[in-house]
Structures are given as C-alpha cells and as structure tokens.
N, C-alpha and C. Protein backbone atom coordinates (compact mmCIF):
# COMPACT_ATOMS: atom_id res chain seq x y z
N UNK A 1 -75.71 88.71 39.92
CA UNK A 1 -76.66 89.66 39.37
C UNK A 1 -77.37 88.97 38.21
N UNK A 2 -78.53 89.51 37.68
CA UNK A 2 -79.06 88.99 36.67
C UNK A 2 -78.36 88.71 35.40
N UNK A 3 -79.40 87.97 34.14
CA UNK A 3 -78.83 88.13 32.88
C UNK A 3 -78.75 89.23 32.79
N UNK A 4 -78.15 89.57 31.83
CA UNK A 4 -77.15 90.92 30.38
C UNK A 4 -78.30 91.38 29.80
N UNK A 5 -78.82 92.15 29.28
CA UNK A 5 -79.96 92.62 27.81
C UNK A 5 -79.30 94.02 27.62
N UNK A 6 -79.80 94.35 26.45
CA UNK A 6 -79.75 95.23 25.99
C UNK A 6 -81.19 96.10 25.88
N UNK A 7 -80.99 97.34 26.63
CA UNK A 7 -82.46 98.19 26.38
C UNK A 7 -82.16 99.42 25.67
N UNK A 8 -83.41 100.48 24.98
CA UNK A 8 -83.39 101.16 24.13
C UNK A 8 -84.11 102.26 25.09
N UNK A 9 -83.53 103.84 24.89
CA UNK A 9 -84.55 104.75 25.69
C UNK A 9 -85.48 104.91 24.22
N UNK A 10 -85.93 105.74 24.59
CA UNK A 10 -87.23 106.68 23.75
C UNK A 10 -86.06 107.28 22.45
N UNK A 11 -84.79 107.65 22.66
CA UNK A 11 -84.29 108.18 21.62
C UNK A 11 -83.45 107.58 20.52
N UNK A 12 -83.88 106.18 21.30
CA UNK A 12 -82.98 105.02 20.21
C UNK A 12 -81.88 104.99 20.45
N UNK A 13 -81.10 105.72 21.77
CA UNK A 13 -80.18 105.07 22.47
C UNK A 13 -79.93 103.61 23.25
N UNK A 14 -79.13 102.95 22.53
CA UNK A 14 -78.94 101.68 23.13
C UNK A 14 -77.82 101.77 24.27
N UNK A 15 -78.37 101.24 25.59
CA UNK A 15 -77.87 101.46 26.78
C UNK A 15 -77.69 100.15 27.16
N UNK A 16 -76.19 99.61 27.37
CA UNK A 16 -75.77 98.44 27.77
C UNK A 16 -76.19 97.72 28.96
N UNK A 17 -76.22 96.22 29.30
CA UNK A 17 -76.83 96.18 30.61
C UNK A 17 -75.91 96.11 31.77
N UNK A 18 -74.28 96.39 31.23
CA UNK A 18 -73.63 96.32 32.17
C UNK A 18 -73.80 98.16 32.44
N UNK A 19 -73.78 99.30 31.70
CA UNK A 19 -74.44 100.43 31.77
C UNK A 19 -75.32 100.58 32.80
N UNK A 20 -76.58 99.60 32.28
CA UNK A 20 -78.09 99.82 33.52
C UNK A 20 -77.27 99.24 34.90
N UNK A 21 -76.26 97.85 35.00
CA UNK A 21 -76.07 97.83 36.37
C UNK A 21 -75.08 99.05 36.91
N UNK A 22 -74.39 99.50 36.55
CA UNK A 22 -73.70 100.72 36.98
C UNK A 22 -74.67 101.32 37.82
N UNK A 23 -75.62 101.70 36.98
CA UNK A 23 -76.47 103.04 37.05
C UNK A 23 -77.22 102.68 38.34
N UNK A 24 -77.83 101.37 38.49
CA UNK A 24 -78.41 100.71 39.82
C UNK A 24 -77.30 101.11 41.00
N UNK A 25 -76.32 100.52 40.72
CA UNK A 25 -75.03 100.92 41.81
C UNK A 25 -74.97 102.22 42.45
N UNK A 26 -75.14 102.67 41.28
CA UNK A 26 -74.45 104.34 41.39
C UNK A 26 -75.87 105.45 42.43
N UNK A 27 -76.71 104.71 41.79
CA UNK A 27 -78.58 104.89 42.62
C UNK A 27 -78.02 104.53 44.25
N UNK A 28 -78.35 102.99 44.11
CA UNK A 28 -77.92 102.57 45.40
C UNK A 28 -77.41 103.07 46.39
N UNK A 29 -76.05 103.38 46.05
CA UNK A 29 -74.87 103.63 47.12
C UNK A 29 -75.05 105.36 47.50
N UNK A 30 -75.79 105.80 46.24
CA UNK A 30 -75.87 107.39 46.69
C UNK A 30 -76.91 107.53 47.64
N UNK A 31 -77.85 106.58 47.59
CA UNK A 31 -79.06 107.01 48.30
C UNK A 31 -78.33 106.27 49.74
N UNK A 32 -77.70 105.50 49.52
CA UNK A 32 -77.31 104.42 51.43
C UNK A 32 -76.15 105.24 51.71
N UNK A 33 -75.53 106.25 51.12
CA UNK A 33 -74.57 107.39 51.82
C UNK A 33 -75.35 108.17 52.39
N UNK A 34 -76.58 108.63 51.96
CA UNK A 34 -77.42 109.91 52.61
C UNK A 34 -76.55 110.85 52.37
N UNK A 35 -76.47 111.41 51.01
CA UNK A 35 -75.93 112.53 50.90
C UNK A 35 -76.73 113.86 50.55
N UNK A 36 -76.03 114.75 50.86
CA UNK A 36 -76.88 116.15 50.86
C UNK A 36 -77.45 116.37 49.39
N UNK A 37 -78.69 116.91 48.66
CA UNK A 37 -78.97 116.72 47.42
C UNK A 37 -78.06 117.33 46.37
N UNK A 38 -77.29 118.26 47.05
CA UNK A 38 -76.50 119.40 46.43
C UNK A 38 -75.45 118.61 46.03
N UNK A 39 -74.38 117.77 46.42
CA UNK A 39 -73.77 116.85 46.77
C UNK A 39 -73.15 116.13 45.29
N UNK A 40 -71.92 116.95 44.96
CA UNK A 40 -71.29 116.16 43.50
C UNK A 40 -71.41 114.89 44.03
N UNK A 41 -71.83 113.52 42.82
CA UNK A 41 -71.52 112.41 42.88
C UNK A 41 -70.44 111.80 41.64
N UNK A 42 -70.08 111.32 42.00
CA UNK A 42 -68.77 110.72 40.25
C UNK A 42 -68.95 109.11 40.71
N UNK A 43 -68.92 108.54 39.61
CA UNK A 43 -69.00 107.01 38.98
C UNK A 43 -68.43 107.00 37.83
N UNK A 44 -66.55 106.56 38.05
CA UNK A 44 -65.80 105.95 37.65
C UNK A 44 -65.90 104.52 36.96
N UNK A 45 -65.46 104.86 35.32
CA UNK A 45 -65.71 103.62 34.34
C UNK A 45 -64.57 103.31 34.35
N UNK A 46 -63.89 102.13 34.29
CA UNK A 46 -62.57 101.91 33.19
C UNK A 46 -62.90 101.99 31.59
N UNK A 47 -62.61 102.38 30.72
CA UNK A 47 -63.17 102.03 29.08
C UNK A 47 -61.98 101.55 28.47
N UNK A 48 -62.15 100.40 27.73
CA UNK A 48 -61.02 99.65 26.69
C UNK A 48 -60.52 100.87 25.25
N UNK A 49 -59.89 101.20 25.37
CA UNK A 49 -59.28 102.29 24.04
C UNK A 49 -59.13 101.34 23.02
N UNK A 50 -58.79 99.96 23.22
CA UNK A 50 -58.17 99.83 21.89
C UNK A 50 -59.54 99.38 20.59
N UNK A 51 -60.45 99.88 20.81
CA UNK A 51 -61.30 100.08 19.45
C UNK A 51 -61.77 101.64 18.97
N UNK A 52 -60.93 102.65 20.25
CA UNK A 52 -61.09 103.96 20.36
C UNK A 52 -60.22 104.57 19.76
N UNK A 53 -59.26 103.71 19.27
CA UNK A 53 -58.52 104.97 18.78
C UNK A 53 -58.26 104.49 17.27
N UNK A 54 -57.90 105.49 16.64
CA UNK A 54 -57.70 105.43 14.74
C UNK A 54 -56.28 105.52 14.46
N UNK A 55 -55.07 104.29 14.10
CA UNK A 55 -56.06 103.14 13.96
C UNK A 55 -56.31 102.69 15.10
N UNK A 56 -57.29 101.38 15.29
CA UNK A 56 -57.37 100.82 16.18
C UNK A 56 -55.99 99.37 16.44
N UNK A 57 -56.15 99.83 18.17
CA UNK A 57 -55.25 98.72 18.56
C UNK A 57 -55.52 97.40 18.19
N UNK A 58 -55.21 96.58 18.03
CA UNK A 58 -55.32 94.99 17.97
C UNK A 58 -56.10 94.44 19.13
N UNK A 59 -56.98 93.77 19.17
CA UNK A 59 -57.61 93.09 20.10
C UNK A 59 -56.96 92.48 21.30
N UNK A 60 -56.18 91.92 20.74
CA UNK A 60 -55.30 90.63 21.71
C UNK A 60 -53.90 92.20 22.04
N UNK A 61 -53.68 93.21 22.22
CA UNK A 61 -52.73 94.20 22.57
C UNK A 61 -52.91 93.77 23.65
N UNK A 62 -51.16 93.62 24.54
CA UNK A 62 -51.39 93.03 25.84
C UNK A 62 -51.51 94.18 26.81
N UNK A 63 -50.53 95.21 25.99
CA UNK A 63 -50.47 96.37 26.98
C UNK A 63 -51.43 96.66 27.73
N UNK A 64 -51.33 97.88 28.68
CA UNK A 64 -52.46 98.57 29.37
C UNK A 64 -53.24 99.39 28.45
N UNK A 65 -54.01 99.60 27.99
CA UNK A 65 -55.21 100.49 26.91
C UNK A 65 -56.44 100.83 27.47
N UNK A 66 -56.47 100.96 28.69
CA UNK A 66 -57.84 101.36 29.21
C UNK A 66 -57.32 103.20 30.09
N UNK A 67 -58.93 103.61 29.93
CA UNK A 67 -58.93 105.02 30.65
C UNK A 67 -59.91 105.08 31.66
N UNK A 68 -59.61 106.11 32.54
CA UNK A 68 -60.69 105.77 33.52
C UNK A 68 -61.73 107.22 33.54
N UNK A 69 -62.74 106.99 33.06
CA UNK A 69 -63.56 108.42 32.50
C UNK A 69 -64.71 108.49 33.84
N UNK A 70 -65.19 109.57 34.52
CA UNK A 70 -65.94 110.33 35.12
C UNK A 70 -67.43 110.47 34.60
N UNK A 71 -68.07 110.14 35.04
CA UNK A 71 -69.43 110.94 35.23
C UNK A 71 -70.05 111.26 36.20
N UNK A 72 -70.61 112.62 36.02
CA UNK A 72 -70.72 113.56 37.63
C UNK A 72 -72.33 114.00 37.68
N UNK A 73 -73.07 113.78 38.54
CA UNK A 73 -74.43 114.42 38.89
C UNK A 73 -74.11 114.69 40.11
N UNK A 74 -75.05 115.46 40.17
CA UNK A 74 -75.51 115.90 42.27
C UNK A 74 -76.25 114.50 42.75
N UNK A 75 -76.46 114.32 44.02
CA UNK A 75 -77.40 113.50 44.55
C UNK A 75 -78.21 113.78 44.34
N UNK A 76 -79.05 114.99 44.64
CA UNK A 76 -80.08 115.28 43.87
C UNK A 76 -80.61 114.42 42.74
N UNK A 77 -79.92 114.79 41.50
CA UNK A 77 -80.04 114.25 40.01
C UNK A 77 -79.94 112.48 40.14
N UNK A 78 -79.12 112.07 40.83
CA UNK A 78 -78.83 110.47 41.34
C UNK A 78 -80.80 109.79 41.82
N UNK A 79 -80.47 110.82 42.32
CA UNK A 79 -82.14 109.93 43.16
C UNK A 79 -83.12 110.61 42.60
N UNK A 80 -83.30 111.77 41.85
CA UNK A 80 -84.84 112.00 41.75
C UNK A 80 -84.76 111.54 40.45
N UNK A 81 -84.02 111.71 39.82
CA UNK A 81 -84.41 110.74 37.97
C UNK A 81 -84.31 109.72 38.17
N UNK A 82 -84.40 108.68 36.89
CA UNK A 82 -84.95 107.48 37.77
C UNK A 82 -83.60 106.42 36.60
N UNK A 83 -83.64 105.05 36.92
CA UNK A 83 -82.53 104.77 36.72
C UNK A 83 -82.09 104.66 35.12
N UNK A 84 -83.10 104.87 34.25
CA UNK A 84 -82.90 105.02 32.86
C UNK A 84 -81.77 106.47 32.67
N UNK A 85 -82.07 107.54 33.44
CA UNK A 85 -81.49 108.62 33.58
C UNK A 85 -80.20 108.01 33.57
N UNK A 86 -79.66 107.53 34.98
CA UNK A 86 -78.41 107.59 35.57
C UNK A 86 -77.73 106.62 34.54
N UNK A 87 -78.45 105.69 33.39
CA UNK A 87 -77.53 104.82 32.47
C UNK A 87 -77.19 105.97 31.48
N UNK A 88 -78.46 106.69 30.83
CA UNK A 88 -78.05 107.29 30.35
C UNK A 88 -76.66 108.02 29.87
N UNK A 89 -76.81 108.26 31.55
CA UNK A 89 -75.20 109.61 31.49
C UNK A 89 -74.12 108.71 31.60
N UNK A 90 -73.77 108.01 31.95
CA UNK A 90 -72.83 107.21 32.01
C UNK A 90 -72.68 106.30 30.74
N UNK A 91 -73.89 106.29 29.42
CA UNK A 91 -73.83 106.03 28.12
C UNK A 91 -72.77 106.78 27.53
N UNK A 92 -73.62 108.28 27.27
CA UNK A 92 -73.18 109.55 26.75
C UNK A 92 -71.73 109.72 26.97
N UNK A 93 -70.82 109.08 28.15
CA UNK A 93 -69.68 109.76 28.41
C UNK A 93 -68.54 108.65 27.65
N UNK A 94 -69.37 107.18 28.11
CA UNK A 94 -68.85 105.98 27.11
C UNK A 94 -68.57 106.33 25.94
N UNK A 95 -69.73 106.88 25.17
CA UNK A 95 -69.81 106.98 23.75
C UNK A 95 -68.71 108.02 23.20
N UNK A 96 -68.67 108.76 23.44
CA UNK A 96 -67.63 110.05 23.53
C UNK A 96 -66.53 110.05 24.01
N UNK A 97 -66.23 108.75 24.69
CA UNK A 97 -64.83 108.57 24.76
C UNK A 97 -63.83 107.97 23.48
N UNK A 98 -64.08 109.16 22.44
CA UNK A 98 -63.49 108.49 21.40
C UNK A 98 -61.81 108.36 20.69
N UNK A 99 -61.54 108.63 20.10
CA UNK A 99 -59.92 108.69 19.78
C UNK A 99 -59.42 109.87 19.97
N UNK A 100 -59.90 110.85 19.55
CA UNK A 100 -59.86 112.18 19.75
C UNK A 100 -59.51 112.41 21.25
N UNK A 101 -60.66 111.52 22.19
CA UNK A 101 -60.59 112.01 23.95
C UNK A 101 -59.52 111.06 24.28
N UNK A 102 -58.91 110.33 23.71
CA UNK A 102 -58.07 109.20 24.41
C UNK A 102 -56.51 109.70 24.21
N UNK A 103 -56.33 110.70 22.99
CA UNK A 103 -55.34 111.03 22.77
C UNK A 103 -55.42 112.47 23.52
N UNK A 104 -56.03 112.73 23.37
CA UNK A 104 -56.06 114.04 24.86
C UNK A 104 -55.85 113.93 26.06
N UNK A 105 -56.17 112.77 26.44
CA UNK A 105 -56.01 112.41 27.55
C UNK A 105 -54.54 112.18 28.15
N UNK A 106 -53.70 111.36 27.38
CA UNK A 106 -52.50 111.28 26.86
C UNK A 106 -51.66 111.85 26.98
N UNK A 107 -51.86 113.31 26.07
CA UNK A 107 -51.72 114.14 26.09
C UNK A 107 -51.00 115.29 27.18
N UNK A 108 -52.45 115.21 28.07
CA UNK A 108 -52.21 115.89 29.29
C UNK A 108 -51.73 115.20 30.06
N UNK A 109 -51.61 113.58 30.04
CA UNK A 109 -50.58 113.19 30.99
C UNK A 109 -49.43 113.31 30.80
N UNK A 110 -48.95 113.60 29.99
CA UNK A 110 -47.65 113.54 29.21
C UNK A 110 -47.13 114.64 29.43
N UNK A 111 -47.73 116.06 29.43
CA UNK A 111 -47.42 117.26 29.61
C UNK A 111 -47.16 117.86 31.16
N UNK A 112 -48.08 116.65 31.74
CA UNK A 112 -48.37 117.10 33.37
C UNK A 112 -48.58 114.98 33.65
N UNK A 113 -47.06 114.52 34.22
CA UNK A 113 -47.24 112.65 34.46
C UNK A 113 -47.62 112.92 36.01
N UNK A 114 -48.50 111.46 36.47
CA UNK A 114 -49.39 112.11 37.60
C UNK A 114 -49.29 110.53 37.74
N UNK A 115 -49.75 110.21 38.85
CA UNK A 115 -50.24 108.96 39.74
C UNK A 115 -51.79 108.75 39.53
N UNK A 116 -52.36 108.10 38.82
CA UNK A 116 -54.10 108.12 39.09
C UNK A 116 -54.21 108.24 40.67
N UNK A 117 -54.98 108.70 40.72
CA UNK A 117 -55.14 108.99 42.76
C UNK A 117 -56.35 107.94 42.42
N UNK A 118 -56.32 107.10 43.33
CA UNK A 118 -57.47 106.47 43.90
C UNK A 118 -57.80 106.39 45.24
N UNK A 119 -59.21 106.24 45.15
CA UNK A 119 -59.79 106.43 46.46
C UNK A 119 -61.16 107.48 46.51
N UNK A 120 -61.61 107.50 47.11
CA UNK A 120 -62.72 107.93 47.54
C UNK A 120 -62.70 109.11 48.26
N UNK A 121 -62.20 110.14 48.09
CA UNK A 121 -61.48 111.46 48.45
C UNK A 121 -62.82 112.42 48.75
N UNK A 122 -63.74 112.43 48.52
CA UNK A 122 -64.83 113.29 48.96
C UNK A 122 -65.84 112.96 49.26
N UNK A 123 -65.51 111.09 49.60
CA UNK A 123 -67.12 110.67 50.08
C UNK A 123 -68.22 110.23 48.93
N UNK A 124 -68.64 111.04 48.07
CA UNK A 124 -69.17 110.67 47.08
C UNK A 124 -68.69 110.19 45.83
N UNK A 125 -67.56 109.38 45.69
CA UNK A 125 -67.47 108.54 44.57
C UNK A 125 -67.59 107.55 44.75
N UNK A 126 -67.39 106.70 43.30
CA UNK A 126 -67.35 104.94 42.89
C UNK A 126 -66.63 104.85 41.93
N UNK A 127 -65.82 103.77 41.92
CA UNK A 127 -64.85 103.28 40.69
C UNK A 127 -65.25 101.86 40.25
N UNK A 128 -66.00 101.42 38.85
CA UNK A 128 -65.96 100.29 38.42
C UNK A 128 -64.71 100.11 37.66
N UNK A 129 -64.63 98.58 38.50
CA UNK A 129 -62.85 98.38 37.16
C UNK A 129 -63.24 96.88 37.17
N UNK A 130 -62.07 96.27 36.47
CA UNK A 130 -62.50 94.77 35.76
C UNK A 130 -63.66 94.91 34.98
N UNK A 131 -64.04 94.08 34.29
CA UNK A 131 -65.44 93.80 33.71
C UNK A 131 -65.50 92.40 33.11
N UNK A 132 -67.44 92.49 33.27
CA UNK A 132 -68.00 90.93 32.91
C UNK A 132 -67.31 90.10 31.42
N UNK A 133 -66.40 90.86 30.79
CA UNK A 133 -66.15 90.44 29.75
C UNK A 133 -65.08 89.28 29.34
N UNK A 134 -64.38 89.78 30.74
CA UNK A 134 -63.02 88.85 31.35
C UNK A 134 -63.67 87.27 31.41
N UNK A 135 -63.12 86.41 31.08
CA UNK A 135 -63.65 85.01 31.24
C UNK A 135 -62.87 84.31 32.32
N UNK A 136 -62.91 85.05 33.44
CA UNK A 136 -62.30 84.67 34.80
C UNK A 136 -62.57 83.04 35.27
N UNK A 137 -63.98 82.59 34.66
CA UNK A 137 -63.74 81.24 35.51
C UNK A 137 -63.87 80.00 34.22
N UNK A 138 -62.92 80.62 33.43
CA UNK A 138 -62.64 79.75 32.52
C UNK A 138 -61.23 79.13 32.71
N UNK A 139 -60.70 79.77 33.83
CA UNK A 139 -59.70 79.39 34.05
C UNK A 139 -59.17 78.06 35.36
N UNK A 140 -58.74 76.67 34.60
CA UNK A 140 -58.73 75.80 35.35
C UNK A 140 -57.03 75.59 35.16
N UNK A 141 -56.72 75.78 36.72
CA UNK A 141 -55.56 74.82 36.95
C UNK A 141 -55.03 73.72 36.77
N UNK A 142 -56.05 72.83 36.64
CA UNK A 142 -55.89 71.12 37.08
C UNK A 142 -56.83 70.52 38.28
N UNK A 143 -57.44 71.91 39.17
CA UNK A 143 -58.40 71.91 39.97
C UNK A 143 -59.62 71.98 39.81
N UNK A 144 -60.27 72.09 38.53
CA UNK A 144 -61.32 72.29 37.95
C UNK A 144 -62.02 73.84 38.33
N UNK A 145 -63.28 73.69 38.02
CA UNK A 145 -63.49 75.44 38.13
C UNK A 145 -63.67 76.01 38.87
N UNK A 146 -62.80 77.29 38.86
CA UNK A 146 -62.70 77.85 40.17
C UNK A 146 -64.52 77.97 40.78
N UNK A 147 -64.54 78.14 42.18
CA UNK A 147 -65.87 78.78 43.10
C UNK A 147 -65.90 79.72 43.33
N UNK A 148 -65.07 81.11 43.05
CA UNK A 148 -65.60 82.57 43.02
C UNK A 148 -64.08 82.69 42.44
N UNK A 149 -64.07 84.02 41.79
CA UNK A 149 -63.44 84.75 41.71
C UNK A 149 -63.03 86.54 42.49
N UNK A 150 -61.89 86.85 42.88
CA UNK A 150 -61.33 87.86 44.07
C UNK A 150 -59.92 88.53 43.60
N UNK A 151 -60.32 89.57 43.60
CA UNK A 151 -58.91 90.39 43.16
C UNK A 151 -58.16 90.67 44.02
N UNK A 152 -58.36 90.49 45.46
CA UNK A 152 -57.27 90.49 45.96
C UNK A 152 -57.47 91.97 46.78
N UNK A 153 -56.85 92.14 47.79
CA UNK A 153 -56.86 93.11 48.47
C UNK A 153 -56.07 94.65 48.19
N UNK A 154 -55.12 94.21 47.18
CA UNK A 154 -54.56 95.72 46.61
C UNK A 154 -55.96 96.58 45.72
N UNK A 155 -55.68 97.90 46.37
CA UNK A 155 -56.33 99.02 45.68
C UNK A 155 -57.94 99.17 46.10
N UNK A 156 -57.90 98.61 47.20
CA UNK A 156 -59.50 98.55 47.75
C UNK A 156 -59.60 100.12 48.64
N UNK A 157 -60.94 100.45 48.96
CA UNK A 157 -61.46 101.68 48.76
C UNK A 157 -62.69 101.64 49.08
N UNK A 158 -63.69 102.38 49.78
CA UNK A 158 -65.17 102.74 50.08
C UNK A 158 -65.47 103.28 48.68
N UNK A 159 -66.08 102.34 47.86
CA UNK A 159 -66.69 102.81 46.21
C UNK A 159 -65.82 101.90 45.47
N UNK A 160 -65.06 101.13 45.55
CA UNK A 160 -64.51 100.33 44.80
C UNK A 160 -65.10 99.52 44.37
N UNK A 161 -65.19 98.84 42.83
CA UNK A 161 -66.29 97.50 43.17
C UNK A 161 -65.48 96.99 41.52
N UNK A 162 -65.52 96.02 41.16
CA UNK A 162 -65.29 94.52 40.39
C UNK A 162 -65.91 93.64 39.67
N UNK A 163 -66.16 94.17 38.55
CA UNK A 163 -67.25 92.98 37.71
C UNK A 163 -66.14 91.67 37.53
N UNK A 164 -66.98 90.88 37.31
CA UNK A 164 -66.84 89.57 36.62
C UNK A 164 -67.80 88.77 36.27
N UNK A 165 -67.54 87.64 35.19
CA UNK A 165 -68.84 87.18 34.73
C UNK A 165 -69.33 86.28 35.22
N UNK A 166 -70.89 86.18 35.75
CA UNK A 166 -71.17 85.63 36.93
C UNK A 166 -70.53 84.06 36.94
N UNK A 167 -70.36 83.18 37.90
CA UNK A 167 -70.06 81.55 37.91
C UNK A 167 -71.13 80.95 37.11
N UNK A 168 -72.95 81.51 37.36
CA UNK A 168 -73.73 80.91 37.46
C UNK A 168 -73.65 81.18 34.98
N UNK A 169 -73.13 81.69 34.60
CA UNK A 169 -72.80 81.97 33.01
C UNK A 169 -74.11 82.76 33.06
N UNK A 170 -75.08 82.44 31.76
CA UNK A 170 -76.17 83.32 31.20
C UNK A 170 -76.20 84.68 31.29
N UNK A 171 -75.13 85.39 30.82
CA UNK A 171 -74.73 86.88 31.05
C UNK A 171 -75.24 87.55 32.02
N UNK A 172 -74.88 86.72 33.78
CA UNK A 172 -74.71 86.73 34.50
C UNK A 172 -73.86 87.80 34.90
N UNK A 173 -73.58 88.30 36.34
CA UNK A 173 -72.16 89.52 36.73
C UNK A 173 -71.99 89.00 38.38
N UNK A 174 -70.96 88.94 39.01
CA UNK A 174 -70.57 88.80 39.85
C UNK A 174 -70.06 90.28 40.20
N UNK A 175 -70.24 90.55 41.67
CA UNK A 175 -69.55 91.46 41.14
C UNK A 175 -68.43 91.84 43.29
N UNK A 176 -67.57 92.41 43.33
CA UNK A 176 -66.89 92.64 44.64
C UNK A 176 -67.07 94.20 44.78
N UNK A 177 -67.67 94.06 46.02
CA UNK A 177 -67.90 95.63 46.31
C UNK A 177 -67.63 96.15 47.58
N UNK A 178 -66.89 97.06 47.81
CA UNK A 178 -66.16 97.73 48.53
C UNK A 178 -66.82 99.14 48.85
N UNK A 179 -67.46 98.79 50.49
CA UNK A 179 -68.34 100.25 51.04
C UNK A 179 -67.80 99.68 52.70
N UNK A 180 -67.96 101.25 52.90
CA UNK A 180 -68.21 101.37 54.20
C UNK A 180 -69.40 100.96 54.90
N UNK A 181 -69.26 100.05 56.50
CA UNK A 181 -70.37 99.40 56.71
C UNK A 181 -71.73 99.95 56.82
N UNK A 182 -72.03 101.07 57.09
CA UNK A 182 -72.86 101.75 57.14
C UNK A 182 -73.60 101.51 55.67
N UNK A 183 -72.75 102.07 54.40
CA UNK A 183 -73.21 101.95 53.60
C UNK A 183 -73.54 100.71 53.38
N UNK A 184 -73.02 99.82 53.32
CA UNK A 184 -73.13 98.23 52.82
C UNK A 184 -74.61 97.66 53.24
N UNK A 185 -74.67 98.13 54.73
CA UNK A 185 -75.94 98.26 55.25
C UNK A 185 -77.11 98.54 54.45
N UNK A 186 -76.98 99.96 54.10
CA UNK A 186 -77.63 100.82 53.31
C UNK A 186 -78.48 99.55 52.43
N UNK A 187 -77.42 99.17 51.45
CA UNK A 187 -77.76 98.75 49.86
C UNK A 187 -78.31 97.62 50.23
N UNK A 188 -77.94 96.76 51.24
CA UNK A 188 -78.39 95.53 51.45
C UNK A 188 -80.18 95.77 52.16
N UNK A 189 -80.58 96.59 51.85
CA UNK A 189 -81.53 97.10 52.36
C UNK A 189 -82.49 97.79 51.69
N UNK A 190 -81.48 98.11 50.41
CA UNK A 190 -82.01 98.93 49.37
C UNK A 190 -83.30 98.07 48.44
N UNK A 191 -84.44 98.12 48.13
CA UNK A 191 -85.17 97.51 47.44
C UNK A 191 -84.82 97.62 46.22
N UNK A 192 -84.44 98.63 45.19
CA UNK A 192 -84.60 98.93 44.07
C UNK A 192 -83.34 97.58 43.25
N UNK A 193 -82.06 98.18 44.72
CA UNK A 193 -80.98 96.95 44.45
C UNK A 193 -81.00 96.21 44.39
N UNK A 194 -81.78 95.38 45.31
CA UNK A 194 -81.84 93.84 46.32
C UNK A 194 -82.80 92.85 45.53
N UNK A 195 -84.01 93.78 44.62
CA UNK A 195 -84.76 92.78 43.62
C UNK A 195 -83.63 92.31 42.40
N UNK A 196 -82.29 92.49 42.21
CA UNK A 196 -81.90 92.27 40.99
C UNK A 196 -80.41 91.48 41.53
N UNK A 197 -80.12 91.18 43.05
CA UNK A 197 -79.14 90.88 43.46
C UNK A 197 -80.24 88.52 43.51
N UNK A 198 -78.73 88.29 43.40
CA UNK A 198 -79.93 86.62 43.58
C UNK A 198 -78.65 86.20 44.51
N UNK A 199 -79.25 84.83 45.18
CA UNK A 199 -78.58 84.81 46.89
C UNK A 199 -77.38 83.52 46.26
C-alpha cells in the first residue's frame, strides 16, 4: 500500500493514515459483498491500552494490552459518504477508547469471562489486527531479510486482514487479507481500492 500521511478534516480532526486505510477497506469490502443498504456493517480495530490507561503501562509491557473496539454503520452509510466519513468514525471510536473505556471493558469481562468470538458471524464484518507499527522485517535470522511477512493460518476468517510495515519501508503497509472469493473478486476490481494497492 502506499506511504503513511497524516490528513486533517474541516474540524481539525487529525485522522491517521493507517485510519484512512481502514476506512478504504471497510468501503471496499462493503461495496464487493453487495450488501443490502439497511445492512449493519462493523470494522474491528485492535487498540494498544497501554498509553490508555492512568497510569499508563510501560511501553516495552510484554503482556497482552490491546482491546478490540467496534465501529458500526449500515451499508448504506459505508457507500454513500465518502471515505473521509468512514475514517472519521473509526477516529471517534479510537479516540474514546480511553482509560475510563478500557477499565470497563475489564470490567465486564470479569463480571461475565467470555471467549472473544471471532469470525464473521453475520456476513458483514472485518477485523484489523497486527499493525504497521510492528517492525516485522527487521527481523534477520542469519538469513538476511525476510521476503514477506505471514501470520500463519490460525484465526483466519472472511474479514480478517493483517497490517504490517510494508518490505518496500517509506511508511509503506503490507497488508494479509482474508475474503471470500467472490469478495476478493469484488475488491480486486474495486477502483477506489486498486488506485492505492501497488503490484
């Protein structure tokens, strides 16, 4: 995928560019499902807690510290706003995932312990996990640098998908994505997608 930037809406919201690629994704795959306009959509973030919560965790905390937060439109809302929209909301839910929501979260697992269900249970979701931030191909064996990076076949799913930071560097994204062929079809087909994908 392309370089990284950072863009600003009209309200002086700064919207990340791993944000804007979500939001392309989340466009994409809704429009190459052909779903009804009425049609809940959800696009699953992972978010890092440990600068979310007071105090904050330590950087280098090895533990697990991430949550996996929701944002929901209709198809409708997916395709007729346009993709500044769809970063938007998926900003707004980032931003607000703050200490307060992380310990709630917690919370209710604690009160009610549960299995994250994954998967794609109604057709219209997506789950981003990993991210470009990981320095995946910094990592040399003795073989020099790796030629792609692959997570491996546990936890795959129609909507699943995998950042990493591209091979090619210049805040670059690689990314593994997991659709049904139909859909895959879809996106590979998709213009809005396909100008920002490089071969």
């Amino acid at each position: 995928m392309g370089k990284q930037s950072n863009d600003k809406t009209e309200s002086n919201v700064e919207i990340s560019s791993f944000q804007s690629l979500c939001a392309l994704l989340w466009r994409a795959v809704t429009r190459a499902r052909k779903l009804h306009v009425s049609k809940t959509t959800t696009f699953r973030m992972a978010v890092n807690c440990r600068h979310r919560l007071n105090p904050k965790l330590d950087p280098l905390y090895f533990g697990n510290a991430i949550q996996s937060i929701p944002t929901y439109a209709s198809a409708g809302e997916v395709l007729s706003k346009d993709l500044r929209w769809c970063a938007e909301q998926l900003n707004k839910n980032v931003n607000a995932h703050d200490d307060k929501t992380v310990r709630r979260f917690v919370a209710d697992w604690e009160s009610n312990p549960r299995v994250f269900p994954l998967g794609n249970f109604d057709g219209a979701s997506m789950t981003m996990g990993s991210s470009p931030r990981f320095p995946m191909y910094d990592n040399d064996f003795g073989w020099g640098r790796p030629l792609a990076v692959r997570s491996g076949n546990a936890n795959k799913f129609d909507g699943k998908i995998s950042a990493f930071p591209g091979r090619e560097g210049g805040g670059s994204v690689d990314l593994e994505v997991v659709l049904a062929p139909e859909t895959m079809a879809g996106i590979e087909s998709d213009y809005e997608f396909m100008q920002f994908v490089s071969s």
